[in-house]
Protein backbone atom coordinates (compact mmCIF):
# COMPACT_ATOMS: atom_id res chain seq x y z
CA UNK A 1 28.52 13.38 -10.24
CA UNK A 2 25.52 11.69 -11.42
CA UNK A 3 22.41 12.76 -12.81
CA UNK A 4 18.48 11.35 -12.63
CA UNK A 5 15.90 13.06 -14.54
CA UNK A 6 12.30 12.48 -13.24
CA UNK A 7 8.82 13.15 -13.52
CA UNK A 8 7.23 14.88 -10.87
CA UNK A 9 4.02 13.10 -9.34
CA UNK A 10 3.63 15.37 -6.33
CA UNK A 11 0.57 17.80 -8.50
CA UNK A 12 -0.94 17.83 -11.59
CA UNK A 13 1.75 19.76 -13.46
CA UNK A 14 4.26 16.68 -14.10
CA UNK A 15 7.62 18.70 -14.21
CA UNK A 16 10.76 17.11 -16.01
CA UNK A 17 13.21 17.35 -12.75
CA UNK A 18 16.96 16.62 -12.74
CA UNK A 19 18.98 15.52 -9.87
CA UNK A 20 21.94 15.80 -9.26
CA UNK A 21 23.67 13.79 -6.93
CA UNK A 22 27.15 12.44 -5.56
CA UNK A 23 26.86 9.35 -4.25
CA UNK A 24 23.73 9.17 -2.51
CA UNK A 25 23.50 12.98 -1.48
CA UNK A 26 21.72 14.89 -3.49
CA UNK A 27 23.07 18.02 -4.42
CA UNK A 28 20.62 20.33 -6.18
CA UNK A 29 16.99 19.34 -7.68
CA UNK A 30 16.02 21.75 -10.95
CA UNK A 31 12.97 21.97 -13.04
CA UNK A 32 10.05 21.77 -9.95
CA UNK A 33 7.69 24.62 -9.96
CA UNK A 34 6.64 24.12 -6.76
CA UNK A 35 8.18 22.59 -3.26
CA UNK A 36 6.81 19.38 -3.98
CA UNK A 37 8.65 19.12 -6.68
CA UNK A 38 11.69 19.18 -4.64
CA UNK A 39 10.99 16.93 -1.75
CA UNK A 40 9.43 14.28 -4.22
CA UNK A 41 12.98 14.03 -6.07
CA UNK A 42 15.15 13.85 -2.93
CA UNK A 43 12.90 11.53 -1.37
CA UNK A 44 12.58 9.12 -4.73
CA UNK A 45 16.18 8.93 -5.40
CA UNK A 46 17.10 7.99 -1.78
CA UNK A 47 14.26 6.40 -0.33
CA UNK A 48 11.70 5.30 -2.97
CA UNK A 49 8.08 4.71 -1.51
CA UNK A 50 4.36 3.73 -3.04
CA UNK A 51 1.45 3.41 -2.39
CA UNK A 52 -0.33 -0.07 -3.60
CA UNK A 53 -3.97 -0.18 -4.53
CA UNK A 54 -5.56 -3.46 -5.65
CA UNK A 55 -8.76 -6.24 -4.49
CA UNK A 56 -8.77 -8.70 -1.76
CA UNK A 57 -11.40 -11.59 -2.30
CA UNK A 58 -14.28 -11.32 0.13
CA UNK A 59 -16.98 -14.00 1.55
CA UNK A 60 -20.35 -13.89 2.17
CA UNK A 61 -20.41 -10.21 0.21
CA UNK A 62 -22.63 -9.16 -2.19
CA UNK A 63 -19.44 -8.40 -4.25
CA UNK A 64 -16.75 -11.22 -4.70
CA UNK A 65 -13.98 -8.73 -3.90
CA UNK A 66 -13.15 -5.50 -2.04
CA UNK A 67 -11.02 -2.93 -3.25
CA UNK A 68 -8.44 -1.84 -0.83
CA UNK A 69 -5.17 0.09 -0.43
CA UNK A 70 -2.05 0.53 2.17
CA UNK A 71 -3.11 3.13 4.87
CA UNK A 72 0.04 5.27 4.07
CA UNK A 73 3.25 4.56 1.79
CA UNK A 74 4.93 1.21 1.79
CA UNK A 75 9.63 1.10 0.28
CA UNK A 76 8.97 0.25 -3.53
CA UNK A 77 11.04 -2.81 -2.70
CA UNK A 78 8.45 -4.61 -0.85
CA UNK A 79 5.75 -4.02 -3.19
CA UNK A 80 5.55 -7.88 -4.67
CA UNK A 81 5.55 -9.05 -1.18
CA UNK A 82 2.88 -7.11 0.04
CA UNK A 83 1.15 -7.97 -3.22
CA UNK A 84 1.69 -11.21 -2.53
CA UNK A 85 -0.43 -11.29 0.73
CA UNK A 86 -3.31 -9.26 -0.57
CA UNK A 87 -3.37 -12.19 -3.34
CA UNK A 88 -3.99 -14.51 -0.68
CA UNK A 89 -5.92 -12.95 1.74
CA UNK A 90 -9.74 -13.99 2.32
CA UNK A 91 -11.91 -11.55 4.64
CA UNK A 92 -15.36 -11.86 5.69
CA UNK A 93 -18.73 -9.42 4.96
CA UNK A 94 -19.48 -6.99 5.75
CA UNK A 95 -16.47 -4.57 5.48
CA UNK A 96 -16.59 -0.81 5.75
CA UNK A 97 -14.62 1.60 3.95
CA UNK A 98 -11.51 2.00 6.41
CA UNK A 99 -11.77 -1.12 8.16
CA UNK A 100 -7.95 -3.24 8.48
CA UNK A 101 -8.04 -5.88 6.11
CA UNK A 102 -4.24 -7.06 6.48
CA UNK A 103 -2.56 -5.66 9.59
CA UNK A 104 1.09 -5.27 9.27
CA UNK A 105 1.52 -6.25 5.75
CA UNK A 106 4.82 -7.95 5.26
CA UNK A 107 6.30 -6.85 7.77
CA UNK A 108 6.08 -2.83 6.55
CA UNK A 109 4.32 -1.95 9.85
CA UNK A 110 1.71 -0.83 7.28
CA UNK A 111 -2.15 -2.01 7.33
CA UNK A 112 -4.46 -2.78 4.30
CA UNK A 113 -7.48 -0.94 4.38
CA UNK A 114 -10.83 -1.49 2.67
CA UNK A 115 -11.80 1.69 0.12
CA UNK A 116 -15.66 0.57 -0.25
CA UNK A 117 -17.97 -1.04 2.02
CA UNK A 118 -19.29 -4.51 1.44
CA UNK A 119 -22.44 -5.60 2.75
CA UNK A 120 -23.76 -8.59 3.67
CA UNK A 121 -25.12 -10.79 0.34
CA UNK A 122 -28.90 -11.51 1.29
């Protein structure tokens, strides 16, 4: 048996969990204080999952970049490779908060989405 302590991220009250698994079931999940708790620890030591935040440069903005994020939650594992497309992406003014920036981003069936509107630099 193996187990994996963690830090709950699924509320504010960050509770010290520990897994316990055999192989890759997992067998019991202590320490949560709520049900979050619980499905947050299964699903991180099986199938880990983010969600990535960052900027994508913009043109003919009256900012130089937009902030953005992936509409829902991308495996960790392809976190550098979507980060790698949002570094090279360009998009065009105006933008509005929600609008696809990067549609199907690496392949994780997973859109970018803008998080602020950009208008158009006069």
């Amino acid at each position: 048996m193996e187990e994996r302590f963690l830090t709950c991220i699924g509320c504010p009250m960050g509770c010290q969990l520990t897994v316990t698994m055999e192989g890759t079931e997992v067998l019991s999940v202590l320490g949560n204080t709520c049900p979050r708790g619980d499905i947050y620890a299964r699903k991180e030591v099986t199938n880990p999952t983010r969600i990535v935040t960052s900027t994508i440069a913009i043109t003919g903005g009256d900012k130089e970049r937009i902030s953005c994020k992936t509409a829902s939650d991308i495996p960790k594992n392809k976190i550098f490779d979507v980060m790698k497309e949002i570094n090279h992406a360009v998009v065009r003014a105006p933008k509005k908060r929600g609008d696809i920036l990067i549609e199907n981003v690496a392949g994780t069936g997973v859109n970018v989405i803008a998080t602020r509107d950009i208008a158009v630099k006069s």
